[in-house]
C-alpha atoms as a PDB file:
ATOM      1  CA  UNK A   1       0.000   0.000   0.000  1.00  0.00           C
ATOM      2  CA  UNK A   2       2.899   2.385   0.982  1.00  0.00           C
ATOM      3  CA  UNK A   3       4.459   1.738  -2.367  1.00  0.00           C
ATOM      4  CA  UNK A   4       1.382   2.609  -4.432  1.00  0.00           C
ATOM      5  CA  UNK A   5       1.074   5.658  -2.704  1.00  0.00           C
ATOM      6  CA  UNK A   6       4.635   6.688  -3.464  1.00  0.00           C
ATOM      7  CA  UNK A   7       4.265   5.973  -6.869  1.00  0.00           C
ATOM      8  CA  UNK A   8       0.820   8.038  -6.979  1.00  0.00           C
ATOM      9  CA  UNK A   9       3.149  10.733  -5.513  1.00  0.00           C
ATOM     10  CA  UNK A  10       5.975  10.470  -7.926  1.00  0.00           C
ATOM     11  CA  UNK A  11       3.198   9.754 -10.733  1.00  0.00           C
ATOM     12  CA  UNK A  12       1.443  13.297  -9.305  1.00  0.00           C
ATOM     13  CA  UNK A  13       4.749  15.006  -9.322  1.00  0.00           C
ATOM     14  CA  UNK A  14       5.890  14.074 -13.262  1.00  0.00           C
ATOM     15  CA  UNK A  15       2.478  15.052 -14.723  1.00  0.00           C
ATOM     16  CA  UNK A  16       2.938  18.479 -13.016  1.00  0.00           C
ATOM     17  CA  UNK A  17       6.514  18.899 -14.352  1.00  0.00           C
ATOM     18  CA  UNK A  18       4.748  17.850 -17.995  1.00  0.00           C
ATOM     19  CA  UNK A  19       2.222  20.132 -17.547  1.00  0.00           C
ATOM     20  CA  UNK A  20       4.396  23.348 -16.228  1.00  0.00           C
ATOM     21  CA  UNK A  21       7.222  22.682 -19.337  1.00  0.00           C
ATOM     22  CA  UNK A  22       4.118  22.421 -21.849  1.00  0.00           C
ATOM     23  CA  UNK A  23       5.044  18.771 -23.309  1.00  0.00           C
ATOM     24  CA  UNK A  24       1.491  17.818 -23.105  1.00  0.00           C
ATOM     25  CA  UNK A  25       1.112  20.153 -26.051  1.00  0.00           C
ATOM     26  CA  UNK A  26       1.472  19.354 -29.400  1.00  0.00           C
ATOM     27  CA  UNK A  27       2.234  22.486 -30.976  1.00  0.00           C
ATOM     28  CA  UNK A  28       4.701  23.208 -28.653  1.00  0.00           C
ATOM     29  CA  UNK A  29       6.498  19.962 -29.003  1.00  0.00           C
ATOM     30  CA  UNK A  30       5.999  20.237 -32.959  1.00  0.00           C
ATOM     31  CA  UNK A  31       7.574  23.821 -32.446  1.00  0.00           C
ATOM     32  CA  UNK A  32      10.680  21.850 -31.084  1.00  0.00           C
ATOM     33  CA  UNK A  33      11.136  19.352 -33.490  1.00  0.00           C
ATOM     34  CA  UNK A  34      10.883  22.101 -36.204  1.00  0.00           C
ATOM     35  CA  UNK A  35      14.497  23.132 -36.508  1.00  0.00           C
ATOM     36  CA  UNK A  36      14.341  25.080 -40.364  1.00  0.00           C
ATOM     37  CA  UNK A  37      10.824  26.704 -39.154  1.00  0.00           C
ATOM     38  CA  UNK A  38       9.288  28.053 -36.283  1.00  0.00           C
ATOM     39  CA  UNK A  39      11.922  26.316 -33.981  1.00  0.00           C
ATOM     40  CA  UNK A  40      11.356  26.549 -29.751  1.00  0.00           C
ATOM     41  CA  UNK A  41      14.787  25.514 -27.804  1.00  0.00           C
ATOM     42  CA  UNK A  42      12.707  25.114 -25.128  1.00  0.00           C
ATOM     43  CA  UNK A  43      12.627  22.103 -24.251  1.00  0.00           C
ATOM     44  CA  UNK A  44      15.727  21.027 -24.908  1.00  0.00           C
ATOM     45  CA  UNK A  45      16.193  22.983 -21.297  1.00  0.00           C
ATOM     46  CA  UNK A  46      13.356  20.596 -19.657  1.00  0.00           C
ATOM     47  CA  UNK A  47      15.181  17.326 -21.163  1.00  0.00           C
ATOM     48  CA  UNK A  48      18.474  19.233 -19.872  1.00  0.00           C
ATOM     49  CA  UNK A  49      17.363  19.432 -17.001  1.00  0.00           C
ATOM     50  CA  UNK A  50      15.877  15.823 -16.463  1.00  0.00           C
ATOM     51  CA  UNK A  51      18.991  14.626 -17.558  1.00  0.00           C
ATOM     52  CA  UNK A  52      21.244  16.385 -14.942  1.00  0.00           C
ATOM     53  CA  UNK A  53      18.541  15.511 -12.607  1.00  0.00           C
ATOM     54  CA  UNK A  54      18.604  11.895 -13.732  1.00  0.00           C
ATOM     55  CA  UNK A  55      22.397  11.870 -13.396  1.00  0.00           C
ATOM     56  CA  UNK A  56      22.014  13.492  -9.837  1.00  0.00           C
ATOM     57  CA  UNK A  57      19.979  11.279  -8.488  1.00  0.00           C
ATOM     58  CA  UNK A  58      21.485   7.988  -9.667  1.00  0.00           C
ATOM     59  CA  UNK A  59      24.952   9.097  -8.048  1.00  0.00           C
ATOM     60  CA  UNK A  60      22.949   9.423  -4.622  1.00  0.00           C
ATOM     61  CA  UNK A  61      20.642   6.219  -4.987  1.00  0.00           C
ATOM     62  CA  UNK A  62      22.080   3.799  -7.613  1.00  0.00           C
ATOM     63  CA  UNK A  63      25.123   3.521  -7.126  1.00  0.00           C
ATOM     64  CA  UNK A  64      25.958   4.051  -3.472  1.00  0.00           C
ATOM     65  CA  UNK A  65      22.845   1.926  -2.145  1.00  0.00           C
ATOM     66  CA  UNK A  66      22.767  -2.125  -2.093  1.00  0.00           C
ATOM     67  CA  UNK A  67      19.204  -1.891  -2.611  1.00  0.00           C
ATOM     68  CA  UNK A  68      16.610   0.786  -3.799  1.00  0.00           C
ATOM     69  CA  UNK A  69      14.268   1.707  -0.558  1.00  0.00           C
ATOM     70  CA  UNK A  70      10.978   0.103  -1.343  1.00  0.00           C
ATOM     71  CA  UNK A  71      12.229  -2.971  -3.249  1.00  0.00           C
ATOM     72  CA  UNK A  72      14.457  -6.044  -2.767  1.00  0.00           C
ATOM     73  CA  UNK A  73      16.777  -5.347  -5.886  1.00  0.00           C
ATOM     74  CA  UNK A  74      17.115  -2.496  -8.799  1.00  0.00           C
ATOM     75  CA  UNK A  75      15.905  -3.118 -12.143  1.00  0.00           C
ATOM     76  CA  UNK A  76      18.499  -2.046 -14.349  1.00  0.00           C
ATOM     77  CA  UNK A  77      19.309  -3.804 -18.154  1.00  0.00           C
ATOM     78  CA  UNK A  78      22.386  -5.187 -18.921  1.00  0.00           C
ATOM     79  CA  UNK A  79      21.571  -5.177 -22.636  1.00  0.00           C
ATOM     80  CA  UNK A  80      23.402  -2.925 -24.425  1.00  0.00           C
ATOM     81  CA  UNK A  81      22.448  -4.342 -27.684  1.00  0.00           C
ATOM     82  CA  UNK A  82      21.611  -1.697 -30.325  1.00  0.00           C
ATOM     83  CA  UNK A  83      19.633  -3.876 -32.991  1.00  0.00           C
ATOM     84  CA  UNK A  84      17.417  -3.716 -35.923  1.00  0.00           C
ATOM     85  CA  UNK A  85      14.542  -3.535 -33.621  1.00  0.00           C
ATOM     86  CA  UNK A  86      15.713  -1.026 -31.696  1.00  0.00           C
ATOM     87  CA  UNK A  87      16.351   0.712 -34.462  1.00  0.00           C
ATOM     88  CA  UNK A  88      12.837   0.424 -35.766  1.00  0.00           C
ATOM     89  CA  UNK A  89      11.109   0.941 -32.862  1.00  0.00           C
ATOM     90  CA  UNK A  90      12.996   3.605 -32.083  1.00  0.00           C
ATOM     91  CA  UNK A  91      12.111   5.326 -35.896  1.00  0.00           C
ATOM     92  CA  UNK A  92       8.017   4.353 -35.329  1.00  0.00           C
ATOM     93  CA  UNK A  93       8.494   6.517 -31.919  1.00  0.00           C
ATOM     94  CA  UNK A  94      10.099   8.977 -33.458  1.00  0.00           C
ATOM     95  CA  UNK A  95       7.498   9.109 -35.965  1.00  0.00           C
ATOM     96  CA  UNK A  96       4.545   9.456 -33.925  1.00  0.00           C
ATOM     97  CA  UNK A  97       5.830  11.839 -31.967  1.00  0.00           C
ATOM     98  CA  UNK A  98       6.730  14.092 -34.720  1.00  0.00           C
ATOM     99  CA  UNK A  99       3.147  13.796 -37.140  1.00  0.00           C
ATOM    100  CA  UNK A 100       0.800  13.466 -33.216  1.00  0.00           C
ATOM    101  CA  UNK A 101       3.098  15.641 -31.047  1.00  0.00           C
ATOM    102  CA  UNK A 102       2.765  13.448 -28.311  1.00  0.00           C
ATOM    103  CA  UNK A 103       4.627  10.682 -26.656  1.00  0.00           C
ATOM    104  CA  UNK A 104       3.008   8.267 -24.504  1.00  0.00           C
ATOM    105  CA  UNK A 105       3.257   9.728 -20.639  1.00  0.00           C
ATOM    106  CA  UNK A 106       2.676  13.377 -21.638  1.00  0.00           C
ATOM    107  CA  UNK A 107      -0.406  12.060 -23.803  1.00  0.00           C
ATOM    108  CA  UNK A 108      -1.952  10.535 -20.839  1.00  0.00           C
ATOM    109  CA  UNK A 109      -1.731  13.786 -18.732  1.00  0.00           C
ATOM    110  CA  UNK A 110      -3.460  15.530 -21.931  1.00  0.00           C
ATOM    111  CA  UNK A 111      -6.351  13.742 -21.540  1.00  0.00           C
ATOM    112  CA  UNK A 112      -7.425  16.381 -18.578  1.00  0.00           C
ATOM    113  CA  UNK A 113      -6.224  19.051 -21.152  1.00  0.00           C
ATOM    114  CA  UNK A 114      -7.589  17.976 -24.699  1.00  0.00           C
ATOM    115  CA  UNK A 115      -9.239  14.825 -24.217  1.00  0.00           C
ATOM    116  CA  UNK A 116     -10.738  14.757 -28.127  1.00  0.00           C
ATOM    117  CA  UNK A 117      -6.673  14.650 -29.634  1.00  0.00           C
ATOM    118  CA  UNK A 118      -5.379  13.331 -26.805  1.00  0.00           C
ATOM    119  CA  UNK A 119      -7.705  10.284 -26.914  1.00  0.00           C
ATOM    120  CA  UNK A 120      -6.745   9.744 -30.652  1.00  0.00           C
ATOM    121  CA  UNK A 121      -3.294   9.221 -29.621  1.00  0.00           C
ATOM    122  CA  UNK A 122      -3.964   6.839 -26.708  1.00  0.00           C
ATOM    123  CA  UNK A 123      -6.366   4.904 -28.893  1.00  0.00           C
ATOM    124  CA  UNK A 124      -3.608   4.538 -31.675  1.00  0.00           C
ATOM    125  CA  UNK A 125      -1.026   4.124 -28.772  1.00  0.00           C
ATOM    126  CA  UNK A 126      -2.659   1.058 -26.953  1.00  0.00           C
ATOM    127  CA  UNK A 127      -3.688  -0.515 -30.270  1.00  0.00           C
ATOM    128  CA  UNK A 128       0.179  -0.299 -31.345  1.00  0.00           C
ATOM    129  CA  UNK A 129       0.960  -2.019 -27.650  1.00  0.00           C
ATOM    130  CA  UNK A 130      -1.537  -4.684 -28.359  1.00  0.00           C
ATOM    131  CA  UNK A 131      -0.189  -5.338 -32.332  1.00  0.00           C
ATOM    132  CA  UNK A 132       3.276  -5.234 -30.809  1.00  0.00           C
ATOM    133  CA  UNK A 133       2.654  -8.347 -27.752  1.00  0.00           C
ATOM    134  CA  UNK A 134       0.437 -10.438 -30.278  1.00  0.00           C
ATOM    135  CA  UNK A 135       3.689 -10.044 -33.126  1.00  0.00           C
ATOM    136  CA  UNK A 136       5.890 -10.456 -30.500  1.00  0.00           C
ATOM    137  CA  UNK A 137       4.318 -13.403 -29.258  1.00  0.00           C
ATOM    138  CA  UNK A 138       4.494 -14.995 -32.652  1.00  0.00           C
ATOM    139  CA  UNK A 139       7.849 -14.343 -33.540  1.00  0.00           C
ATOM    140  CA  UNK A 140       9.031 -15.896 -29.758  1.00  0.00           C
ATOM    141  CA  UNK A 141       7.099 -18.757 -30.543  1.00  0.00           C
ATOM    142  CA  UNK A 142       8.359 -19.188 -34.310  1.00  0.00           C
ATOM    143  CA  UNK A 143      12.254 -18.163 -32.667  1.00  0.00           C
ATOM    144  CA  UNK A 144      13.220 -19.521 -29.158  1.00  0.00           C
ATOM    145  CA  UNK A 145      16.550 -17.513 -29.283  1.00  0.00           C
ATOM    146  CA  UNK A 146      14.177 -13.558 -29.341  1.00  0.00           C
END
């Protein structure tokens, strides 16, 4: 129960930092990814930031901790790998981002902003998910070694 509650908090705390930086909108993000137009630096500063806050943060609890707080063990990949589906899924992301303007947590928080667009996005978003686990399930079927 504590857990869930921490996470609400820490959930609570990253849609207001979405909401204050503007990456819930579309035209804003749009504005960024436009670099020979209209082109907003902006939030290069907010993913600056996250970054150095990221960096921060794992220097105080990652590495100098045995063990995160609220959990037996971290959950950190060892897989380094950068492969063709990376590389793909990474594009598609890309992609969507750039033609909707949203990514998937900021499009969640839009839903109490613009729930008509935003709910387009989520729609196409969870229907990717589902076409991704049923393909993926396929493919580790048809390939033990994916």
């Amino acid at each position: 129960m504590f857990k869930n509650f921490i996470a609400l908090v820490c959930g609570i705390i990253f849609s207001l930092g979405l909401l204050v930086s503007e990456m819930v909108s579309p035209k804003k993000i749009q504005d960024f990814l436009d670099i020979t137009g209209q082109w907003d630096p902006s939030l290069a500063l907010v993913m600056a930031g996250a970054l150095l806050t990221l960096g921060g943060l794992q220097q105080l609890f990652i590495f100098k901790r045995p063990r995160p707080l609220l959990e037996e063990k971290f959950f950190v990949t060892n897989n380094n790998a950068i492969d063709l589906r990376l590389i793909i899924g990474a594009a598609i992301f890309g992609l969507g981002w750039g033609l909707a303007g949203f990514c998937p947590g900021p499009a969640i928080v839009a839903l109490t902003l613009n729930p008509l667009e935003a709910s387009l996005f989520v729609a196409g978003m969870v229907l990717g998910i589902l076409l991704f686990n049923r393909l993926n399930r396929l493919n580790s079927a048809s390939d033990p070694d994916l």
